[in-house]
N, C-alpha and C. Protein backbone atom coordinates (compact mmCIF):
# COMPACT_ATOMS: atom_id res chain seq x y z
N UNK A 1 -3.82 -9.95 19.64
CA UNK A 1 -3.99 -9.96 21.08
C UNK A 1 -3.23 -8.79 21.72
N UNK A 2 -2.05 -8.76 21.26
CA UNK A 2 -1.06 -7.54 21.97
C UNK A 2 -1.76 -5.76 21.42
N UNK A 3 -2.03 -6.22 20.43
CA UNK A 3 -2.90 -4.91 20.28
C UNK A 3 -3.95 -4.45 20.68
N UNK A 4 -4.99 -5.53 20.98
CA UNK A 4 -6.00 -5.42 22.13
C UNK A 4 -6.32 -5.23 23.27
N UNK A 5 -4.58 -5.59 24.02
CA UNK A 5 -4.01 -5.18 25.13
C UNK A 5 -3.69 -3.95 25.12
N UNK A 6 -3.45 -3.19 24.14
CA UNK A 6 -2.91 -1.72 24.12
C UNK A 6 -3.78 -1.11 23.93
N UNK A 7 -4.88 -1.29 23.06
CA UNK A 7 -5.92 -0.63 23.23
C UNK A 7 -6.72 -0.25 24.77
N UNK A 8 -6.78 -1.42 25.37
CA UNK A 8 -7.84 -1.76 26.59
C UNK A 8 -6.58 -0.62 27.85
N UNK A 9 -5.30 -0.68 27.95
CA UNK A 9 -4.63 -0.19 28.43
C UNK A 9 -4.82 1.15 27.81
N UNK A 10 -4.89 1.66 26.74
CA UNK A 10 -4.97 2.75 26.36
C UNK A 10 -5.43 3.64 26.82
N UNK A 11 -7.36 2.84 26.62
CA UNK A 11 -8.48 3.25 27.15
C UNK A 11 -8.97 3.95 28.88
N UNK A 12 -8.07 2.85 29.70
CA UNK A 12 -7.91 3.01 30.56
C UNK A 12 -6.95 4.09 31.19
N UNK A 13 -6.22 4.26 30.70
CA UNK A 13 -5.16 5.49 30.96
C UNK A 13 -5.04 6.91 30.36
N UNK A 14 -5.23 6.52 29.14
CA UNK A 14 -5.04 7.56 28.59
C UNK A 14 -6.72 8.21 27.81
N UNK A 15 -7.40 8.78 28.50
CA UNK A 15 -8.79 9.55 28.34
C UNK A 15 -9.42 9.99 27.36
N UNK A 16 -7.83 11.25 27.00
CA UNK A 16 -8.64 12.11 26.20
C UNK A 16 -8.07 11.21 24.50
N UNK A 17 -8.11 10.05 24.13
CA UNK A 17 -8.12 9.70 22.87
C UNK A 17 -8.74 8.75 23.17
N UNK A 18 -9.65 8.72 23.78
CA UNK A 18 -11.36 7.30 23.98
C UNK A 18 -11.43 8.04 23.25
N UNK A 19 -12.78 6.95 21.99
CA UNK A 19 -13.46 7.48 21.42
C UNK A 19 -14.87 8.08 22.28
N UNK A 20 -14.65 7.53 23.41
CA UNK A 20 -16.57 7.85 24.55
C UNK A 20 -16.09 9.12 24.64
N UNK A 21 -14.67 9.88 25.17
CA UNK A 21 -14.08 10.86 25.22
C UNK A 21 -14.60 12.19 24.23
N UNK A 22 -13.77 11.80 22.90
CA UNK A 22 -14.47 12.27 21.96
C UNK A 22 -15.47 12.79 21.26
N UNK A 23 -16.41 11.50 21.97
CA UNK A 23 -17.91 11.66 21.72
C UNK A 23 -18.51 12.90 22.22
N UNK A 24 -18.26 12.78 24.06
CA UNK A 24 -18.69 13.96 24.71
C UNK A 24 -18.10 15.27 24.61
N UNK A 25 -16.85 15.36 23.52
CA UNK A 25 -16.59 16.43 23.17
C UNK A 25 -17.44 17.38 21.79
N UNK A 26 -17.90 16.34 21.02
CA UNK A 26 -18.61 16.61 19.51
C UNK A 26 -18.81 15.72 18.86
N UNK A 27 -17.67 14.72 18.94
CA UNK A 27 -17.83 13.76 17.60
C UNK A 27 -18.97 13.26 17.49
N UNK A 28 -19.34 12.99 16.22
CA UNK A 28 -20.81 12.29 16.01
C UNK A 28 -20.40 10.78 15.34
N UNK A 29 -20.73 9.98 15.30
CA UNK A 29 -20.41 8.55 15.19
C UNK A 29 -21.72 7.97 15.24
N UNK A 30 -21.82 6.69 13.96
CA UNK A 30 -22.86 5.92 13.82
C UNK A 30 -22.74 4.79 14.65
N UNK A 31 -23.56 3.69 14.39
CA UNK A 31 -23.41 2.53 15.06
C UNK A 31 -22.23 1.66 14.46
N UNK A 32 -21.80 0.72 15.32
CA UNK A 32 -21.17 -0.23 14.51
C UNK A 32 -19.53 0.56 14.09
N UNK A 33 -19.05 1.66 15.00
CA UNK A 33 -18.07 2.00 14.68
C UNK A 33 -16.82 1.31 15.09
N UNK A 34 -15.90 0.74 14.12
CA UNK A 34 -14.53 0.07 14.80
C UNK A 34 -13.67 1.19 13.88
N UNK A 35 -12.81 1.09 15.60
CA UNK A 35 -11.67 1.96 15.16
C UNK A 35 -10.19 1.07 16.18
N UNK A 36 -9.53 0.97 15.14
CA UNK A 36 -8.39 0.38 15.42
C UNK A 36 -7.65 0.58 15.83
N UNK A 37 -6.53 -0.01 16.10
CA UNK A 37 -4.97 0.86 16.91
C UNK A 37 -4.29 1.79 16.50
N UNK A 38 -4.05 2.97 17.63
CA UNK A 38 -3.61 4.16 17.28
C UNK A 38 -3.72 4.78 15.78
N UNK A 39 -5.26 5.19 16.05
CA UNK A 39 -6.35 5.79 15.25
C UNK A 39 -6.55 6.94 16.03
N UNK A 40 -5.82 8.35 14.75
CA UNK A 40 -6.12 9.87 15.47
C UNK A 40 -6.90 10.39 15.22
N UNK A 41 -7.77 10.89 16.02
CA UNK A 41 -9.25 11.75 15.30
C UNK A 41 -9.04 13.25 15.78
N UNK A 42 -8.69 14.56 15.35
CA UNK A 42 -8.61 15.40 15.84
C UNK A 42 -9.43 15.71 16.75
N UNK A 43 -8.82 15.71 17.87
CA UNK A 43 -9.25 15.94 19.33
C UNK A 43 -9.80 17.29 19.56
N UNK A 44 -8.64 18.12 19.26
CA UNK A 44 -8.95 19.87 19.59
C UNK A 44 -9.99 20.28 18.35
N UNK A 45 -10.85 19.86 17.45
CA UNK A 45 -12.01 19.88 16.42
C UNK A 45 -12.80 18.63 16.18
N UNK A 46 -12.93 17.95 17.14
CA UNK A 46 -13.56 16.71 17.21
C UNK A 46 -15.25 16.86 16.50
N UNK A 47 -15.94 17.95 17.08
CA UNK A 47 -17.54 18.46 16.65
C UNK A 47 -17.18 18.77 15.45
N UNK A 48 -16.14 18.96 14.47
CA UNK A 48 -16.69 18.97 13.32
C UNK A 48 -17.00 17.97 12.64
N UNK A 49 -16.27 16.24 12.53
CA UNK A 49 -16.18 14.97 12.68
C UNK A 49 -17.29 14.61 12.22
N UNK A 50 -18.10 14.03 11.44
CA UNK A 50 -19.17 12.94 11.38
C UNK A 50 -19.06 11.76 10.88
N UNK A 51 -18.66 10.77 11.74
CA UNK A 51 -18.71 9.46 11.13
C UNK A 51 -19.89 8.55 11.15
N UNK A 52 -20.58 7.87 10.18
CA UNK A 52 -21.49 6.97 9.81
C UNK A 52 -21.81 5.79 10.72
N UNK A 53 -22.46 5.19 10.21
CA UNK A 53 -22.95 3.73 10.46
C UNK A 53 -22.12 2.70 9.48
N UNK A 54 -21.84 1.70 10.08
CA UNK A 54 -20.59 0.48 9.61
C UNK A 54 -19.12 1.00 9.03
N UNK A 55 -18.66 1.94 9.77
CA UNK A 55 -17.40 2.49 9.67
C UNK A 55 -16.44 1.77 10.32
N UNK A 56 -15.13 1.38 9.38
CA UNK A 56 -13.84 0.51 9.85
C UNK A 56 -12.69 2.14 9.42
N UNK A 57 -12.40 2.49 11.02
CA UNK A 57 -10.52 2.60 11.07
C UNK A 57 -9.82 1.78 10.99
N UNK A 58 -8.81 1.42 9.47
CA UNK A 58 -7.75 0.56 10.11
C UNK A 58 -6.57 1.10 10.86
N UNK A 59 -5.96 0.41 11.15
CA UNK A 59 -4.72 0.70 12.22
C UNK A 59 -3.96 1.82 12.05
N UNK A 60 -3.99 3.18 12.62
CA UNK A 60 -2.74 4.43 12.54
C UNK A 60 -3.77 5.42 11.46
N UNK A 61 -5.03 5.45 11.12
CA UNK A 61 -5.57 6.21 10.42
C UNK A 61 -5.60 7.37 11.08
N UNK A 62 -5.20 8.57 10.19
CA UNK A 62 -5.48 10.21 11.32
C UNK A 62 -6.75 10.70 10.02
N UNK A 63 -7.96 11.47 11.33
CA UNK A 63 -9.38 12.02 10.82
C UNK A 63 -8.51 13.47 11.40
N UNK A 64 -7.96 14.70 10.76
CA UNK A 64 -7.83 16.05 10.83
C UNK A 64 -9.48 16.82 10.31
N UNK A 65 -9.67 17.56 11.36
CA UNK A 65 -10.95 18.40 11.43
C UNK A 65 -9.81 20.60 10.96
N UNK A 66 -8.47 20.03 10.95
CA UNK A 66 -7.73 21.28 11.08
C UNK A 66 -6.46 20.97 10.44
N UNK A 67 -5.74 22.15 10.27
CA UNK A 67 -4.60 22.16 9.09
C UNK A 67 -3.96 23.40 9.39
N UNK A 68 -2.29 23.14 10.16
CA UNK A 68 -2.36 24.23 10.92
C UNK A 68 -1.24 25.25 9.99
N UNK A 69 -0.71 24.64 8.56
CA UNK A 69 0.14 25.22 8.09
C UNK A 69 -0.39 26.95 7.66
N UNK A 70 -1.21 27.08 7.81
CA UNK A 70 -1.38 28.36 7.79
C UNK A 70 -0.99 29.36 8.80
N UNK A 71 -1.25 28.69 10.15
CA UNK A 71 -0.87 29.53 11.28
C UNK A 71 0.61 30.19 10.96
N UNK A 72 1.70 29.91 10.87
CA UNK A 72 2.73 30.73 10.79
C UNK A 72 2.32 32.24 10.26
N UNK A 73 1.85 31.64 8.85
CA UNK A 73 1.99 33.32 7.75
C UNK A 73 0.83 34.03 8.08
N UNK A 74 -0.41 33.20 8.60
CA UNK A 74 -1.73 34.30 8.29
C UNK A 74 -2.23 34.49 9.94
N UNK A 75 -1.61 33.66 10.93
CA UNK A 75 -2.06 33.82 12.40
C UNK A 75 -3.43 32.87 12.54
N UNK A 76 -3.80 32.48 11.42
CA UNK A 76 -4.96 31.55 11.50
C UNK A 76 -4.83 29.96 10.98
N UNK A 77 -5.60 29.31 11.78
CA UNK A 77 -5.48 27.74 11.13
C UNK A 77 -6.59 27.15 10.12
N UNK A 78 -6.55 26.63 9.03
CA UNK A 78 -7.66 26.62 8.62
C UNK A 78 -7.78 24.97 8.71
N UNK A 79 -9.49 25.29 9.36
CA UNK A 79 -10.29 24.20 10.07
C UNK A 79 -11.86 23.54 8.42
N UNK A 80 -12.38 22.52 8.67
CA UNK A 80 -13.14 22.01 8.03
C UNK A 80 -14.09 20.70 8.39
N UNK A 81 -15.18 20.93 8.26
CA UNK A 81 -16.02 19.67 8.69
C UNK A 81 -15.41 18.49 7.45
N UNK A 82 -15.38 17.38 8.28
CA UNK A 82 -15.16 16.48 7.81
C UNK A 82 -16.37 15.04 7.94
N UNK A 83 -16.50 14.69 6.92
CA UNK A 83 -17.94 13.82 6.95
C UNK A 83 -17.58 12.64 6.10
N UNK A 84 -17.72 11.81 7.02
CA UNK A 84 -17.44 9.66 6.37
C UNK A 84 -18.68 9.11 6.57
N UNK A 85 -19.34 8.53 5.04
CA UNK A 85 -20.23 8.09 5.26
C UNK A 85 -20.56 7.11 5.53
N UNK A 86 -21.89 6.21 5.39
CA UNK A 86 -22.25 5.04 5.97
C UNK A 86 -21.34 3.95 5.15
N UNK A 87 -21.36 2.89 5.65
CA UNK A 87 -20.43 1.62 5.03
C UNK A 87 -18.82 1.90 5.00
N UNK A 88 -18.30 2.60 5.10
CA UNK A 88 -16.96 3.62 4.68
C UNK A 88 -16.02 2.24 5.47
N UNK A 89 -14.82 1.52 5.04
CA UNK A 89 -13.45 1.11 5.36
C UNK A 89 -12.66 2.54 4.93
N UNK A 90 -11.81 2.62 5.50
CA UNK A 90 -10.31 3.48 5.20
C UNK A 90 -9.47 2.99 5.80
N UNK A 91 -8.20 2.58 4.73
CA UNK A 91 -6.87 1.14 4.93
C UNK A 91 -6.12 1.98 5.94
N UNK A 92 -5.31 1.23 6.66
CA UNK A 92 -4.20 1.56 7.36
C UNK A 92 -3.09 3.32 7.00
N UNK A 93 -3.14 3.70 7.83
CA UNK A 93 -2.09 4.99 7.40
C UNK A 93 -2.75 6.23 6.98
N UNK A 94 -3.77 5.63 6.53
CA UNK A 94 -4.38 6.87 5.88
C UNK A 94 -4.62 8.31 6.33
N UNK A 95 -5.05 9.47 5.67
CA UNK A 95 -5.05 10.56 6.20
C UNK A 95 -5.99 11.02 5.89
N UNK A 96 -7.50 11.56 6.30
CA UNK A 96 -8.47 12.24 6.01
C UNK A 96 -8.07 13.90 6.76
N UNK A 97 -7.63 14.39 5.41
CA UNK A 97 -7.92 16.19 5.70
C UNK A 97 -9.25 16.67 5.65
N UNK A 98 -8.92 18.16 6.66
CA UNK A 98 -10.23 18.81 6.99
C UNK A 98 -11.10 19.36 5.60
N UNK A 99 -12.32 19.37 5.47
CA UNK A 99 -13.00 19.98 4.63
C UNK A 99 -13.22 18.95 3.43
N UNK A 100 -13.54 17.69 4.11
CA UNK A 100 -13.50 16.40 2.70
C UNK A 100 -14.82 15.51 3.29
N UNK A 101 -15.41 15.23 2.14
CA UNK A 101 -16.60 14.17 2.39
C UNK A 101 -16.22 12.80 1.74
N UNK A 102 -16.13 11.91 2.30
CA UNK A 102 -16.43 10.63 1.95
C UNK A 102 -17.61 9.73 1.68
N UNK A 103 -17.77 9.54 0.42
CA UNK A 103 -19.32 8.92 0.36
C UNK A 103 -19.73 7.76 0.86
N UNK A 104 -20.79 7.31 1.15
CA UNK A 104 -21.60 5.73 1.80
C UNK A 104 -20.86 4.70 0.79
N UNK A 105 -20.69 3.69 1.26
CA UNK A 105 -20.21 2.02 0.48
C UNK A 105 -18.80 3.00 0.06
N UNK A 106 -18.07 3.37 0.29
CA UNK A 106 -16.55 3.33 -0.37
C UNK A 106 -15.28 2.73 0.29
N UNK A 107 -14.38 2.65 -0.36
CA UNK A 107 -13.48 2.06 0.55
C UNK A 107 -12.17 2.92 0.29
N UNK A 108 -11.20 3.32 1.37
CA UNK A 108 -9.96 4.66 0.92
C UNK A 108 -8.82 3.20 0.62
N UNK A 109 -8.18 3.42 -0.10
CA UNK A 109 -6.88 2.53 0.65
C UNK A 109 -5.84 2.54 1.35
N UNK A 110 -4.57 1.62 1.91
CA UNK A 110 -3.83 1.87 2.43
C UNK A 110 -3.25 2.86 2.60
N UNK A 111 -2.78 4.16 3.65
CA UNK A 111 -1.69 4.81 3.07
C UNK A 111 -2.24 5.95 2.37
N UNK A 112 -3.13 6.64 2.12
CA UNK A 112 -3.77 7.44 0.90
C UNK A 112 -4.03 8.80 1.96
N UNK A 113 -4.17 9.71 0.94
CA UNK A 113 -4.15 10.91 1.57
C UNK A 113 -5.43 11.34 0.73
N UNK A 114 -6.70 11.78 1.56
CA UNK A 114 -7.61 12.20 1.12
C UNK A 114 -7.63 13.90 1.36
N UNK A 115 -7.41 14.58 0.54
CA UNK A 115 -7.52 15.78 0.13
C UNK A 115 -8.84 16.65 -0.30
N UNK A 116 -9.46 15.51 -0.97
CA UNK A 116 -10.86 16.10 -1.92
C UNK A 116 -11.98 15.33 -1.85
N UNK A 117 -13.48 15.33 -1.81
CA UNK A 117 -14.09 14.43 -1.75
C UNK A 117 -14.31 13.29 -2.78
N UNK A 118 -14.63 12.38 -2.01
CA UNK A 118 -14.62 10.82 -2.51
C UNK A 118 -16.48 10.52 -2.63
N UNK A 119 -16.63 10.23 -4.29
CA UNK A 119 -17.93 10.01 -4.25
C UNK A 119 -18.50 8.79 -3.64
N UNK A 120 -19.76 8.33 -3.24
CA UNK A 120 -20.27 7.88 -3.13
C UNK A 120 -19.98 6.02 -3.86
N UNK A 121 -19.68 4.62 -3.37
CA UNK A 121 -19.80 3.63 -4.06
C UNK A 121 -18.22 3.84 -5.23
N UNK A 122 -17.35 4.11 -4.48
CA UNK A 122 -16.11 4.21 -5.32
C UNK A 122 -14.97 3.30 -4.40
N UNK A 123 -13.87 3.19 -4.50
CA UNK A 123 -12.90 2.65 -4.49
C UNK A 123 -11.63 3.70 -4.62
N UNK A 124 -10.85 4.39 -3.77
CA UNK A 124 -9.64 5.28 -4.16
C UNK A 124 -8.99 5.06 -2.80
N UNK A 125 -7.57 5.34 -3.55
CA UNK A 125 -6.42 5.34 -3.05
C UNK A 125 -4.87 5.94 -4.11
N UNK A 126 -3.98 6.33 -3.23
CA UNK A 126 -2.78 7.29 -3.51
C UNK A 126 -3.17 8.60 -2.81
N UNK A 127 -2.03 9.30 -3.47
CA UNK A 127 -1.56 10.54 -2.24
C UNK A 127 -1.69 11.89 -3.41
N UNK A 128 -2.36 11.98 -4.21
CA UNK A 128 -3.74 12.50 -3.40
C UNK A 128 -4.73 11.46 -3.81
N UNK A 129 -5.33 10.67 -3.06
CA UNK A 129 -6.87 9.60 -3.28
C UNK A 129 -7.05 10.11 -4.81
N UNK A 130 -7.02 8.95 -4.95
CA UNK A 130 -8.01 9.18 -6.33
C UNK A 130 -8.69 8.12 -6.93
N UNK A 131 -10.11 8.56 -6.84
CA UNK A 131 -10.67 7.03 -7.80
C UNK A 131 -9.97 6.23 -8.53
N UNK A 132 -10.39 5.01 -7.90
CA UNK A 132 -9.83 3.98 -9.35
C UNK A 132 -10.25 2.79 -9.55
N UNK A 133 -11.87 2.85 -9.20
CA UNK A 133 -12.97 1.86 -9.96
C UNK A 133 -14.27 2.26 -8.96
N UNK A 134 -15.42 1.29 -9.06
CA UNK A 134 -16.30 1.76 -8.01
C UNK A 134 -16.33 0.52 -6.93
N UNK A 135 -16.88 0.58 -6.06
CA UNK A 135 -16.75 -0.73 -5.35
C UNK A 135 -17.79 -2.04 -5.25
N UNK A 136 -18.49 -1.85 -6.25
CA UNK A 136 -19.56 -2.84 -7.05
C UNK A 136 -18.19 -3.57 -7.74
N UNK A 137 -16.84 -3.19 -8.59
CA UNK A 137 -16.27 -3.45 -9.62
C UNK A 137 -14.93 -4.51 -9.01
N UNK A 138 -14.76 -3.51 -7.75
CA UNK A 138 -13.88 -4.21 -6.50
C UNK A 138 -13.76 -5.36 -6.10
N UNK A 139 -15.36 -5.52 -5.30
CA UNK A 139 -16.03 -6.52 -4.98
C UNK A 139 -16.20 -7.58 -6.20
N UNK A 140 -16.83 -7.35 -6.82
CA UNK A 140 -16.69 -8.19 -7.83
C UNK A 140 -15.18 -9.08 -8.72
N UNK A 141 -14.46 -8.24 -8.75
CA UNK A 141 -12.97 -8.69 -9.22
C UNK A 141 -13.08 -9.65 -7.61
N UNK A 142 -13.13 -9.10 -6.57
CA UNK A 142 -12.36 -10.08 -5.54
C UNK A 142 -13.04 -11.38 -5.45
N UNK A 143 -14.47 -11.04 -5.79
CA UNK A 143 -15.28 -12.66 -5.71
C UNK A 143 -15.13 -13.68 -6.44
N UNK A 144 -14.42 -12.95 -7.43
CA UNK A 144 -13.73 -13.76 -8.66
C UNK A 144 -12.56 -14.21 -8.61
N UNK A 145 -11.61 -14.03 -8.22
CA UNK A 145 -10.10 -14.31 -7.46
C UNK A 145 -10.74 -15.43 -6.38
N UNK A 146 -11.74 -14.97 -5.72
CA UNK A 146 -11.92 -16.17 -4.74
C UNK A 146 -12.44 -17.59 -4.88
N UNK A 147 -12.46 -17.92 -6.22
CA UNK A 147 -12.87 -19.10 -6.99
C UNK A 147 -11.20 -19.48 -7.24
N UNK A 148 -10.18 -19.03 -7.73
CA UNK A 148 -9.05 -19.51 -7.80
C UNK A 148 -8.20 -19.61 -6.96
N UNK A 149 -8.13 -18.22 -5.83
CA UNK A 149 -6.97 -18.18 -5.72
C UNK A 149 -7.44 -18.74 -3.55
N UNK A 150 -6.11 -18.97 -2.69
CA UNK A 150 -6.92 -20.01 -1.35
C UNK A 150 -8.11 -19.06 -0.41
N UNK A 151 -8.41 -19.54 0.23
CA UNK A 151 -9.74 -18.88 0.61
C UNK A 151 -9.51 -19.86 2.53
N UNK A 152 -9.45 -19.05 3.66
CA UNK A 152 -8.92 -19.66 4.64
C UNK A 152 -9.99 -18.91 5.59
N UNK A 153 -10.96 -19.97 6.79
CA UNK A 153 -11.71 -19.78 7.39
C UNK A 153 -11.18 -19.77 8.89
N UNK A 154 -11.62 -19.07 9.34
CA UNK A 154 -12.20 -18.48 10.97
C UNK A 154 -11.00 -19.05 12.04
N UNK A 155 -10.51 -20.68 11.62
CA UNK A 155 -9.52 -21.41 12.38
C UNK A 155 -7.86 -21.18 11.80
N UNK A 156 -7.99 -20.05 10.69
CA UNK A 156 -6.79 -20.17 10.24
C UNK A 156 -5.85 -18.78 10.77
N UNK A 157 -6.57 -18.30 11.77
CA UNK A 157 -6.40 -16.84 12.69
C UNK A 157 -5.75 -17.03 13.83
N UNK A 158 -5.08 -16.42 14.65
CA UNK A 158 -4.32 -15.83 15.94
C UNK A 158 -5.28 -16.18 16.81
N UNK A 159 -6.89 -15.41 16.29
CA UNK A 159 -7.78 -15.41 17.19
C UNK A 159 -8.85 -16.76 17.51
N UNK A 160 -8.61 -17.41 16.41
CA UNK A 160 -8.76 -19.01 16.56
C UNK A 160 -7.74 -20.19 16.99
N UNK A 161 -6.36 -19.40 17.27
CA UNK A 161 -5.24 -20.50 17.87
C UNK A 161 -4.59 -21.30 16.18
N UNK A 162 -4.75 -20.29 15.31
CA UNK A 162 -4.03 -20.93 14.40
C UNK A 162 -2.74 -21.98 14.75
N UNK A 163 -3.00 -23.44 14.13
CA UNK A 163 -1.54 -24.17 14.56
C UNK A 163 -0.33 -24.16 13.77
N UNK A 164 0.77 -24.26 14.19
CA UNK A 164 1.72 -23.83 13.57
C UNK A 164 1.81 -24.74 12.16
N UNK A 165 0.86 -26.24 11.90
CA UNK A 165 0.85 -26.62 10.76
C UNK A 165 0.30 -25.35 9.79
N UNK A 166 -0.85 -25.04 10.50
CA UNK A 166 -2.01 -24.49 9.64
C UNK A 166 -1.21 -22.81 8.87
N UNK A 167 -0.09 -22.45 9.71
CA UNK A 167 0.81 -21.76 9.15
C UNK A 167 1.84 -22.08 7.95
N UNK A 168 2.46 -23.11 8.46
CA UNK A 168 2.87 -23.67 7.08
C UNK A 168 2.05 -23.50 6.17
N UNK A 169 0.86 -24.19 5.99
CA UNK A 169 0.23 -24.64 4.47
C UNK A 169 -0.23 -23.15 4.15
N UNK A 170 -0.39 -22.12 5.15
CA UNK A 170 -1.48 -21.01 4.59
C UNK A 170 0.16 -20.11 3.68
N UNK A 171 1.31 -20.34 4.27
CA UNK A 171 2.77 -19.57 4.06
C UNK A 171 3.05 -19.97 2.39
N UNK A 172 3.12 -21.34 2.32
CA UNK A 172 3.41 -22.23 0.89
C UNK A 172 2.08 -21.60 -0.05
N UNK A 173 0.94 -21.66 0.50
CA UNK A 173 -0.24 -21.63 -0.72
C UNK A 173 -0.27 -19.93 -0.94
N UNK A 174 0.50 -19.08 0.01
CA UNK A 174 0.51 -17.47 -0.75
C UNK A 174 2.00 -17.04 -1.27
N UNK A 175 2.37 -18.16 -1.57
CA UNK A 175 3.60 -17.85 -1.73
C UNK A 175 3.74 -17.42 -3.20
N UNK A 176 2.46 -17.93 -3.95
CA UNK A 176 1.94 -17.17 -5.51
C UNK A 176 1.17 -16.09 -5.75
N UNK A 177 0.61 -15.34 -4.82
CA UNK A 177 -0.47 -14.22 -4.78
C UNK A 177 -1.23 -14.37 -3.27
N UNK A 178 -1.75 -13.21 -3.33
CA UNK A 178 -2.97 -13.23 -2.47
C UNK A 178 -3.84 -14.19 -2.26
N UNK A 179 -4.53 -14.39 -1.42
CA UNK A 179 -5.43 -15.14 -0.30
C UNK A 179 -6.54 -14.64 -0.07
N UNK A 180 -7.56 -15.01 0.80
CA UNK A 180 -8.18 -14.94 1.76
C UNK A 180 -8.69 -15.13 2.95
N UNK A 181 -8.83 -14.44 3.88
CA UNK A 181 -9.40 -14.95 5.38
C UNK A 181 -10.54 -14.63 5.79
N UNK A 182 -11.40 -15.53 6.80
CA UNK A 182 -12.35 -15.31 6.75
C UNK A 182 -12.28 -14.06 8.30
């Protein structure tokens, strides 16, 4: 909720980091785009930018279209189209540098620094990204964990008024591994 508040306050105040902002500067964006809290998209190279259809920013992700460590020694910055394709999550923190493609159905993870392109239907994460399964293999491991391990629906959320029982039991039952929410 408090983050939704900062967003909507954001939006309202502060202009030039709307994504509608953005838009009318270059960015290209599919449908279905969520982008989360304090999510940076290079502003001053926004038109080089192409993001997909069913694209998730999580929270604090920076999209660089530019890379300015060059400016000191050579007087120039070196800039790069950057392209996320359809289906694309990228976890929290993450960093997409200029001049990198991300393929359709992948997912980046937390924290990861994408440097190089990411094929198509993969799974990567670390600093520098790097594959480390496809996301047919992902998905699958997790659907399988979700036969054992708790599995918690729609009322067990902030945004459903979770009750402070329903905290207890969800606190005790991950107190052995991971979960799920719906």
């Amino acid at each position: 909720m408090i983050s939704m508040l900062k967003s909507y306050i954001r939006s309202k105040f502060i202009k030039e980091s709307s994504t509608e902002y953005l838009i009318k500067k270059g960015l290209k964006v599919g449908n279905n785009f969520s982008r989360q809290g304090e999510c940076i998209i290079d502003i001053g190279h926004c038109w080089l930018i192409t993001i997909g259809n069913n694209v998730t920013l999580a929270p604090r992700v920076h999209i660089l279209a530019h890379d300015a460590s060059t400016k000191k020694y050579l007087g120039y910055t070196k800039i790069g189209l950057v392209n996320i394709g359809d289906n694309v999550f990228i976890g929290a923190g993450s960093i997409v540098l200029p001049g990198v493609k991300i393929g359709e159905n992948s997912i980046i993870g937390a924290g990861s620094v994408v440097t190089r392109d990411i094929p198509p239907n993969t799974v990567a994460a670390g600093n520098p990204a790097k594959v480390i399964c496809s996301t047919d293999e992902y998905i699958y491991k997790h659907k399988n964990d979700m036969k054992e391990r708790p599995v918690f629906d729609k009322s067990w959320t902030i945004a459903y008024n979770i009750s402070d029982y329903q905290k207890e039991i969800m606190y005790e039952k991950l107190k052995y591994g991971i979960g799920y929410v719906e």
